[in-house]
C-alpha atoms as a PDB file:
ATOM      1  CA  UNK A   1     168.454 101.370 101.573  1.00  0.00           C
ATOM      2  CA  UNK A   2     167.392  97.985 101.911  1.00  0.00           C
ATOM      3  CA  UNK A   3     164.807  96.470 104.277  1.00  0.00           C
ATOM      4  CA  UNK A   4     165.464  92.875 105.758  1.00  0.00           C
ATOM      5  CA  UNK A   5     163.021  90.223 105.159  1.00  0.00           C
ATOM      6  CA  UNK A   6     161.233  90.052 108.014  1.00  0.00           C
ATOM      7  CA  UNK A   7     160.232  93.687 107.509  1.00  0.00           C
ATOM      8  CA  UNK A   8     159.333  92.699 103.665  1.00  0.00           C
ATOM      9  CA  UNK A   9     157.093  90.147 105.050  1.00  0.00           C
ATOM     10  CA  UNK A  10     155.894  91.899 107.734  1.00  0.00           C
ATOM     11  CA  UNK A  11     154.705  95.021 105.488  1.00  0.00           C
ATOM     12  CA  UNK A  12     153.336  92.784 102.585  1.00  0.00           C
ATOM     13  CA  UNK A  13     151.075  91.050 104.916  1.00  0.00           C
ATOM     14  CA  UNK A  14     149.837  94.604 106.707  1.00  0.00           C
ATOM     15  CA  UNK A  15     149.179  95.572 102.910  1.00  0.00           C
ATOM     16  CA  UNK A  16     147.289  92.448 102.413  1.00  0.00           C
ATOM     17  CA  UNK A  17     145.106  92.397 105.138  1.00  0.00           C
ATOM     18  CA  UNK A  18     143.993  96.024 104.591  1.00  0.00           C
ATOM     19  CA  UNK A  19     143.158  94.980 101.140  1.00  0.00           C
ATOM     20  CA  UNK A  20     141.331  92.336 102.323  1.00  0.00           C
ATOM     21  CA  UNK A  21     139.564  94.574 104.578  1.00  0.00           C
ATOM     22  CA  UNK A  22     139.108  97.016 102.041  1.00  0.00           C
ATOM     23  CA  UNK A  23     137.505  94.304  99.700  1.00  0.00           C
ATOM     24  CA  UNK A  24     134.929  93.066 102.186  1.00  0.00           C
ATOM     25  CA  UNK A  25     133.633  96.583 102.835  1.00  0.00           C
ATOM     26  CA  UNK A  26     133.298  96.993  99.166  1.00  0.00           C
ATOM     27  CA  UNK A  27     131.355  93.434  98.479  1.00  0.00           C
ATOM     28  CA  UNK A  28     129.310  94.635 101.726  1.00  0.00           C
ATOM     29  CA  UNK A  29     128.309  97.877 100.285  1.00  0.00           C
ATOM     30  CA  UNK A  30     127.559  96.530  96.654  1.00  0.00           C
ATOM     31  CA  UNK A  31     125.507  93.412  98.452  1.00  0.00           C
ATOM     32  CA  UNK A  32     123.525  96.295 100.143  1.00  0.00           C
ATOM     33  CA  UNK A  33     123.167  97.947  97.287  1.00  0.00           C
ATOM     34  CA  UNK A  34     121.818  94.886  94.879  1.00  0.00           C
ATOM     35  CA  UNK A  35     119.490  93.787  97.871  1.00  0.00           C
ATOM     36  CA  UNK A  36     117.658  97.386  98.594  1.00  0.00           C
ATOM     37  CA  UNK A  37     117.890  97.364  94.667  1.00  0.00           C
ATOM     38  CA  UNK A  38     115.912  94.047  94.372  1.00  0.00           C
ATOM     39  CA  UNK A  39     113.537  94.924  96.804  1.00  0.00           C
ATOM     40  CA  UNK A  40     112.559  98.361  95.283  1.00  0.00           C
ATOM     41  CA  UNK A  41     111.941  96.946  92.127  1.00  0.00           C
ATOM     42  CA  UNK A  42     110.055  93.547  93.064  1.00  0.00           C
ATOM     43  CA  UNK A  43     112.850  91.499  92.048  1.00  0.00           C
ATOM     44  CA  UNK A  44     111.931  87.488  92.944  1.00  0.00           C
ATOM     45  CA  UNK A  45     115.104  85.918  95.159  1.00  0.00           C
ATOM     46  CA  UNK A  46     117.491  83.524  93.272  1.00  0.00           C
ATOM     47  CA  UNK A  47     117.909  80.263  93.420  1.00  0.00           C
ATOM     48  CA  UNK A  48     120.912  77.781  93.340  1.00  0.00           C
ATOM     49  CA  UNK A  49     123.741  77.249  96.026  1.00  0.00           C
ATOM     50  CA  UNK A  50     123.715  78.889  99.394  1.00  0.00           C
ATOM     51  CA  UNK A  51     127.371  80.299  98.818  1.00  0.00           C
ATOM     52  CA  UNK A  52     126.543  81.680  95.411  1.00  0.00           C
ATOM     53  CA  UNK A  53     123.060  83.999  95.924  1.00  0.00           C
ATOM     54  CA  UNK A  54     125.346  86.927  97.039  1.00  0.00           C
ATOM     55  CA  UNK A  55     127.168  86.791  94.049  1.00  0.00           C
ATOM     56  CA  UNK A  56     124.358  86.604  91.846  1.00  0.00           C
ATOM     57  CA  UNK A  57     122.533  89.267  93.386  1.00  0.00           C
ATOM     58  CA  UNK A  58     125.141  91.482  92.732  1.00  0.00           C
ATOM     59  CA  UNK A  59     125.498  90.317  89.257  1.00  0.00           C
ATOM     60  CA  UNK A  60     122.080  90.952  88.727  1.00  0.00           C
ATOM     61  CA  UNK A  61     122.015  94.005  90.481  1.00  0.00           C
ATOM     62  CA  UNK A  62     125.320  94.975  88.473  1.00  0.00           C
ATOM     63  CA  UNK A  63     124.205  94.108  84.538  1.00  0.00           C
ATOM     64  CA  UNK A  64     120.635  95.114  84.808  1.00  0.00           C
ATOM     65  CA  UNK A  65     121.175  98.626  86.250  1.00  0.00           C
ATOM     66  CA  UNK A  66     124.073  99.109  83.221  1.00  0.00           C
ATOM     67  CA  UNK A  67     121.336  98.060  80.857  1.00  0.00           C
ATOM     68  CA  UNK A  68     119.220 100.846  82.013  1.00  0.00           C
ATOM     69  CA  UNK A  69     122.076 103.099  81.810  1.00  0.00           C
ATOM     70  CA  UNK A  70     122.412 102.187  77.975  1.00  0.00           C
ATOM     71  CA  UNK A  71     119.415 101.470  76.858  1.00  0.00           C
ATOM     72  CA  UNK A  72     116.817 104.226  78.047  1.00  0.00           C
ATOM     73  CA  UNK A  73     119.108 106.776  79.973  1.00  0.00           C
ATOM     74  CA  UNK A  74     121.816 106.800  76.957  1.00  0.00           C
ATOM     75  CA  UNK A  75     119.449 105.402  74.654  1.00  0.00           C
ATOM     76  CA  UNK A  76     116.073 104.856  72.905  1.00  0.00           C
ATOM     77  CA  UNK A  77     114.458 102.799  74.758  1.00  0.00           C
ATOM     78  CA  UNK A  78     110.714 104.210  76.484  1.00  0.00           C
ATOM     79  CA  UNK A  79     109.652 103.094  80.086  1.00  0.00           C
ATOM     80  CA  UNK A  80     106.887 100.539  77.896  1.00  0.00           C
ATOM     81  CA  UNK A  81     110.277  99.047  76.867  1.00  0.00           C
ATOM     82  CA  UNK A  82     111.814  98.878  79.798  1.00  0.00           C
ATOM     83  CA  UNK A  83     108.961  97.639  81.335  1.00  0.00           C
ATOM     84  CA  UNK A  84     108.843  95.003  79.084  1.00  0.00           C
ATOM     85  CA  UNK A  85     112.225  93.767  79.773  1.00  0.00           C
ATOM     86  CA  UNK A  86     112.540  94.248  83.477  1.00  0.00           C
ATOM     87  CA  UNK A  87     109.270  91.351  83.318  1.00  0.00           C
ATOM     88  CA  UNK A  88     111.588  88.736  81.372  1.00  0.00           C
ATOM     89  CA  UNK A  89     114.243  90.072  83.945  1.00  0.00           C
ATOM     90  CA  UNK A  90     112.421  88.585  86.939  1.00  0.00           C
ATOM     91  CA  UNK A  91     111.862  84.946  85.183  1.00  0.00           C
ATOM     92  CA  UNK A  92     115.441  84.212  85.236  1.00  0.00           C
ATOM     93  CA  UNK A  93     116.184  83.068  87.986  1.00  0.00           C
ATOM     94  CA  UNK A  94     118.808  81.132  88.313  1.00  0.00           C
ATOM     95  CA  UNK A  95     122.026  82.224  90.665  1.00  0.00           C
ATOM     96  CA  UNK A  96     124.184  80.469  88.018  1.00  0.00           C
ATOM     97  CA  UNK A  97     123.193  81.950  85.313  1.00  0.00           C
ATOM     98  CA  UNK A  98     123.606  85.677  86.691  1.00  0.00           C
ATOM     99  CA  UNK A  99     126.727  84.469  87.434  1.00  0.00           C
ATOM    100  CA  UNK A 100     128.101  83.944  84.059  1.00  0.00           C
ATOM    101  CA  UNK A 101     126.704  86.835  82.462  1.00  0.00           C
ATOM    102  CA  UNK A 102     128.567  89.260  84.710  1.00  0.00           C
ATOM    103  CA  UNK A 103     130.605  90.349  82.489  1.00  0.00           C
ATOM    104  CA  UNK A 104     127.992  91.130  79.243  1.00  0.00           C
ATOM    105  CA  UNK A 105     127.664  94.511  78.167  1.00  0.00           C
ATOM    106  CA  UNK A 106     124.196  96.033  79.462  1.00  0.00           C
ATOM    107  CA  UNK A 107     122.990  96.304  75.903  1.00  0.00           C
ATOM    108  CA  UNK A 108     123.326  92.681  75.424  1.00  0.00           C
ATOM    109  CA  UNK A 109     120.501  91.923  78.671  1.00  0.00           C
ATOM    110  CA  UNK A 110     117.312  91.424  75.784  1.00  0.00           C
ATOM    111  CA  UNK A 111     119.367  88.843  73.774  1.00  0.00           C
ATOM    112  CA  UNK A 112     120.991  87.126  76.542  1.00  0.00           C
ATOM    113  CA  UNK A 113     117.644  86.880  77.876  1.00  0.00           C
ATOM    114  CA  UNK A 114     116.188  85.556  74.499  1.00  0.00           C
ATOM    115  CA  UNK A 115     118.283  83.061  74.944  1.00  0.00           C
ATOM    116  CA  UNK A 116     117.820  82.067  77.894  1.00  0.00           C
ATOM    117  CA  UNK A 117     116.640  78.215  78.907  1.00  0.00           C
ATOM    118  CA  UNK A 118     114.078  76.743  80.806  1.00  0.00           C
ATOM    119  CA  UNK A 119     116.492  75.532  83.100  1.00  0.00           C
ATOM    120  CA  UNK A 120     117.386  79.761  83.711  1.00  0.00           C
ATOM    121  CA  UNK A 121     113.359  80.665  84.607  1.00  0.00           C
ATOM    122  CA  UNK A 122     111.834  80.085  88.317  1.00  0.00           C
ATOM    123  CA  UNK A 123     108.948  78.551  88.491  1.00  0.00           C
ATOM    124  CA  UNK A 124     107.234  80.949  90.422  1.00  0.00           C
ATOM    125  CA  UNK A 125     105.023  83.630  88.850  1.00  0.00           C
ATOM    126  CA  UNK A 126     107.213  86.682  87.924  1.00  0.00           C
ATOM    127  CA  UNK A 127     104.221  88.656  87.458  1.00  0.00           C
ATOM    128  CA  UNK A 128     102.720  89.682  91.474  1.00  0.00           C
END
């Protein structure tokens, strides 16, 4: 059987608004998610461009909590560690650079931090 193209059209754009819908409730729940997330754990707010702070809050959100994940849950890392980490955590600030470290692997957080730039740190006291 073959559909006519008006009915092609019409059922590609149905499927492409519902995964549109389905997208925003996703980037809603994950934005929830990274903010309660920042706010539990003292995290300082980003800075850069208006458009981008969702996006790097979720990146944040996203690479630190998978660093947790492999470096004390599945790993050796102590809470002193951690601890230690999660401090150089809040000095980068920078939306950008978030950004494009979204796709590191969680064990790669210290070094990426390491290497991090004075242009990448606030200037606000990380340590409240």
């Amino acid at each position: 059987m073959q559909i006519s193209t008006d009915c092609w059209k019409a059922a590609r754009d149905e499927d492409s608004a519902g995964k549109e819908e389905w997208l925003a409730a996703r980037r809603a729940e994950e934005q929830q998610a990274a903010t309660e997330w920042a706010e539990r754990f003292d995290m300082p707010p980003l800075e850069g461009p208006e458009k981008a702070l969702a996006w790097g809050e979720r990146s944040r959100h996203q690479l630190v909590t998978t660093a947790y994940s492999a470096l004390v849950t599945e790993g050796s890392w102590d809470k002193a560690d951690w601890a230690a980490l999660e401090d150089t955590i809040r000095t980068v600030t920078r939306v950008g650079w978030w950004i494009d470290q979204r796709d590191a692997e969680g064990t790669d957080l210290p070094e990426l931090l390491d290497a991090a730039t004075s242009d990448d740190i606030g200037t606000e006291n990380p340590f409240r």
